[in-house]
Protein backbone atom coordinates (compact mmCIF):
# COMPACT_ATOMS: atom_id res chain seq x y z
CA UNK A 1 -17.65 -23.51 -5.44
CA UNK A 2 -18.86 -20.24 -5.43
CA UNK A 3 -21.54 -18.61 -7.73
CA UNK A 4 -20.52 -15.97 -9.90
CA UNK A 5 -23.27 -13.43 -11.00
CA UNK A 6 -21.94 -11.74 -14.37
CA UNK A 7 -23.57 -8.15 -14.43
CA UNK A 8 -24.93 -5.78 -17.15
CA UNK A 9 -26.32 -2.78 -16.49
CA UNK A 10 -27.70 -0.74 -19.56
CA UNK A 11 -31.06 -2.75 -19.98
CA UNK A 12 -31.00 -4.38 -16.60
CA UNK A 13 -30.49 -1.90 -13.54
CA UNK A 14 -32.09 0.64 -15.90
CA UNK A 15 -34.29 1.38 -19.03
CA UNK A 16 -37.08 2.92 -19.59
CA UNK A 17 -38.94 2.80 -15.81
CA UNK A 18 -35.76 4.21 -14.54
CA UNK A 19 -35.29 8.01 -13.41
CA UNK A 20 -32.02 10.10 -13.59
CA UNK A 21 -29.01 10.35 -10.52
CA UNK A 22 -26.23 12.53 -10.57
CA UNK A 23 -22.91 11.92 -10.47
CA UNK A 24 -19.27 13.55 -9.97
CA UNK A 25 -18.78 14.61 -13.44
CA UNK A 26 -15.38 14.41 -13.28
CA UNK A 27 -15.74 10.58 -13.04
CA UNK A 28 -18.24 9.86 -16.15
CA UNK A 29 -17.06 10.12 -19.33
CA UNK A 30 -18.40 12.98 -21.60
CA UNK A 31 -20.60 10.82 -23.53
CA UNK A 32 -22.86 10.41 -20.63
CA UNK A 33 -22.57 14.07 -19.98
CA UNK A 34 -22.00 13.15 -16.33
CA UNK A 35 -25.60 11.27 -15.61
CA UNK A 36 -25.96 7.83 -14.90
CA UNK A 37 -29.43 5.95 -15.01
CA UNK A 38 -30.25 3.06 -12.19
CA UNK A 39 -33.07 2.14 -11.28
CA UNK A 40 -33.82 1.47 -7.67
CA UNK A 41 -36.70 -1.19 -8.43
CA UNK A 42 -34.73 -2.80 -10.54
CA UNK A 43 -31.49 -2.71 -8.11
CA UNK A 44 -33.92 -4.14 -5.58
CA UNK A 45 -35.09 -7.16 -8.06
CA UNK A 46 -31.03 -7.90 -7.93
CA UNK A 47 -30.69 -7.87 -3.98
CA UNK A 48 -33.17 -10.27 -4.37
CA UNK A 49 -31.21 -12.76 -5.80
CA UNK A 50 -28.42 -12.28 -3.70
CA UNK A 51 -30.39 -12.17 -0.88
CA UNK A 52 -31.37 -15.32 -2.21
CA UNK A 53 -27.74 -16.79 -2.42
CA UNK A 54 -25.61 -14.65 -0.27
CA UNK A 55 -22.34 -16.07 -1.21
CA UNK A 56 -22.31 -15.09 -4.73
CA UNK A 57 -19.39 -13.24 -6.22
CA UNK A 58 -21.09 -10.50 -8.47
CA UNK A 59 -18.71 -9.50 -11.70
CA UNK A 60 -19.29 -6.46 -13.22
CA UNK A 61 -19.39 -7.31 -17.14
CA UNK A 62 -21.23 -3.81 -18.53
CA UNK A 63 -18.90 -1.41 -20.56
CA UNK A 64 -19.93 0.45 -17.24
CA UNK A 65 -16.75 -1.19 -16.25
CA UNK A 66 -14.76 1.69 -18.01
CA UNK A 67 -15.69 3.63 -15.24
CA UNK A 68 -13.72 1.86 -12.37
CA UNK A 69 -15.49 -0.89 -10.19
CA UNK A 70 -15.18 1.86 -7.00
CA UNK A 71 -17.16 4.94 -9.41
CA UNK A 72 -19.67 1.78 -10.86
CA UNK A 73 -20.31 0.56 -7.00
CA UNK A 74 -21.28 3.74 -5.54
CA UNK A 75 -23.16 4.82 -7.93
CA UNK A 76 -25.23 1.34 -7.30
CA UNK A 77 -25.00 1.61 -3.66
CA UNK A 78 -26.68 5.38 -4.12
CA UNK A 79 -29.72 3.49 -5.15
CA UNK A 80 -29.87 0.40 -2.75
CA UNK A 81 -27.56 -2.28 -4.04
CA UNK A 82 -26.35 -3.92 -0.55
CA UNK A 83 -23.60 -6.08 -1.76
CA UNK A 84 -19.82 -5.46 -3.35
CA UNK A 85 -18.73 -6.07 -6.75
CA UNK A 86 -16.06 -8.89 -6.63
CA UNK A 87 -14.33 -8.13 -9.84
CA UNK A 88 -14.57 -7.19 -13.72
CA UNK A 89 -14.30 -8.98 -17.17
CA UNK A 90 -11.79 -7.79 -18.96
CA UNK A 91 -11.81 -5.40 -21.52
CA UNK A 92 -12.81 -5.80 -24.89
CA UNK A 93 -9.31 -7.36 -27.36
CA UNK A 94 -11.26 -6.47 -30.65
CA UNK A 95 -14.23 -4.29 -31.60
CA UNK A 96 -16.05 -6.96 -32.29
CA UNK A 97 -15.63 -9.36 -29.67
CA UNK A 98 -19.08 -10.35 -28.18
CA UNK A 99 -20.15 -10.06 -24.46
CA UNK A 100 -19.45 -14.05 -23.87
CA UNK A 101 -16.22 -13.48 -25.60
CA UNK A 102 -15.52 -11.22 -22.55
CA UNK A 103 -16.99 -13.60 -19.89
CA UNK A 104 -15.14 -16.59 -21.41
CA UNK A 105 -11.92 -14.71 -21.24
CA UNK A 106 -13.15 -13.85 -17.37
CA UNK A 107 -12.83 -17.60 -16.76
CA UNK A 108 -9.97 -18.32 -18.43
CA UNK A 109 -7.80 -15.47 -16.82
CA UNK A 110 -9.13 -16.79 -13.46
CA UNK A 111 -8.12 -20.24 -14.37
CA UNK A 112 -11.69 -21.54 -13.90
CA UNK A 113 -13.40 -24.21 -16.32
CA UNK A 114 -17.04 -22.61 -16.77
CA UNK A 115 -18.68 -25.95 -16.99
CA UNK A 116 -17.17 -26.65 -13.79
CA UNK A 117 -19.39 -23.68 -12.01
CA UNK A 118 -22.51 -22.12 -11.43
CA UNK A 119 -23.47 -18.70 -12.64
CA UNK A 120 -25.47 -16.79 -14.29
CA UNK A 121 -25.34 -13.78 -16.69
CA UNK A 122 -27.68 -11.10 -16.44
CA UNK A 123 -27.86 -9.26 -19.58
CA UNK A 124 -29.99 -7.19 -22.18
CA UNK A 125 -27.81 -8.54 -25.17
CA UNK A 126 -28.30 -11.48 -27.55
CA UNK A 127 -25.42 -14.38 -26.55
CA UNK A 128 -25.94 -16.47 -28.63
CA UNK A 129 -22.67 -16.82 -30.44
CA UNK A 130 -21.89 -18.92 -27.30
CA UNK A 131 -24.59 -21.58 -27.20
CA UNK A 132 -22.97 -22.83 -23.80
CA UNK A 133 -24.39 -19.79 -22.00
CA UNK A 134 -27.74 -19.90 -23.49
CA UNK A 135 -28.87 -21.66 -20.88
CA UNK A 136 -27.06 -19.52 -18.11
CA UNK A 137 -28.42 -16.19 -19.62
CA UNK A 138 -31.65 -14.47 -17.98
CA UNK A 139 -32.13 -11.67 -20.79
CA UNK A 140 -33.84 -8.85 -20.01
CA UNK A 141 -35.66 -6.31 -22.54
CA UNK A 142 -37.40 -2.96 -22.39
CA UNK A 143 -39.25 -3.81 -25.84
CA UNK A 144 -42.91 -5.09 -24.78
CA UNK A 145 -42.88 -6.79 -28.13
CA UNK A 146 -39.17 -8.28 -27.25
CA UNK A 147 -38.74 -12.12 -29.17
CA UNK A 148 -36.05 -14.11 -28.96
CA UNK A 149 -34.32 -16.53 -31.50
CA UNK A 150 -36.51 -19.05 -30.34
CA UNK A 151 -39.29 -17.55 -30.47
CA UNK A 152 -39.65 -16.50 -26.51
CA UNK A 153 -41.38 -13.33 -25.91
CA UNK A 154 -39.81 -11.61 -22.82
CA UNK A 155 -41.54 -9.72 -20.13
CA UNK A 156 -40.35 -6.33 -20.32
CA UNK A 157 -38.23 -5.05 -17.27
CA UNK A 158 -36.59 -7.45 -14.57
CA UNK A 159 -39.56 -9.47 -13.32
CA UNK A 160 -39.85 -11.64 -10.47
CA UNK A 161 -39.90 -14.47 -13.11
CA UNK A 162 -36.11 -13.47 -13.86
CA UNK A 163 -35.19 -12.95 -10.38
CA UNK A 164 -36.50 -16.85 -9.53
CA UNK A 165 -34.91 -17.98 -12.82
CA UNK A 166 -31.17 -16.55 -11.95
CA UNK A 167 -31.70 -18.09 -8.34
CA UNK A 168 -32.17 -21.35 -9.91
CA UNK A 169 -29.49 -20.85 -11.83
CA UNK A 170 -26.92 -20.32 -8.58
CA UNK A 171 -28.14 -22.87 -6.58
């Protein structure tokens, strides 16, 4: 089966390392006054793990998805990203449902059991509401004093520790 990557960018292709590119404004909504923040080191810490596992389908799950999965890919291809974007989750039913809301309903629409695959979800956000992705979520953080529930402080940035652990987690 193949490996699905599910991929946030706010907090993981960007943060605070991560310098400013510009956009057709015609294409970004007005609350990002037409700038978009990637950051190249961090888009190179991601070819890494595809690099690593070539055959992985990579599914955009940011709110970056708003913007169209051809707008999103350019804009990651303008700073390095050498692979496609294979799909998105969909959007969100009610305010409040929760990133893994969003990826379970990814699977389901796709007709795919996610105990039955391999993935991983790359993402700055707490998702823990679905203790069945715990262990398939590399968090990332900006905070240098970052702690999770259990107690885990978190490197700041993605680190080569992250790229190794989402590898693991695909193969």
């Amino acid at each position: 089966m193949t490996p699905i990557l599910f991929l946030d960018i706010d907090g993981v292709l960007n943060g605070d390392d991560t310098r400013m590119c510009i956009l057709g404004l015609d294409k970004i909504p007005e609350a990002h006054q037409g700038y978009v923040w990637l950051c190249p080191e961090r888009i190179k810490q991601l070819n890494k793990i595809l690099d690593a596992v070539p055959d992985t389908k990579v599914i955009l799950s940011s709110t970056w998805r708003e913007y169209g999965l051809r707008v999103v890919e350019v804009a990651l291809r303008s700073e390095g990203f050498r692979y496609r974007l294979r799909g998105l989750t969909p959007p969100r039913r009610f305010s409040s449902t929760s990133r893994a809301m969003e990826i379970e309903d990814w699977f389901r629409n796709a007709g795919l059991d996610f105990r039955e695959h391999k993935f991983v979800i790359l993402d700055d956000l707490d998702l823990s509401d679905n203790p069945e992705f715990k262990a398939r979520h590399v968090q990332t953080t900006d905070d240098p004093n970052f702690e999770t529930e259990s107690g885990e402080i978190i490197t700041p940035g993605f680190s080569d520790e992250m790229v190794q652990a989402a590898i693991n987690l695909l193969t």
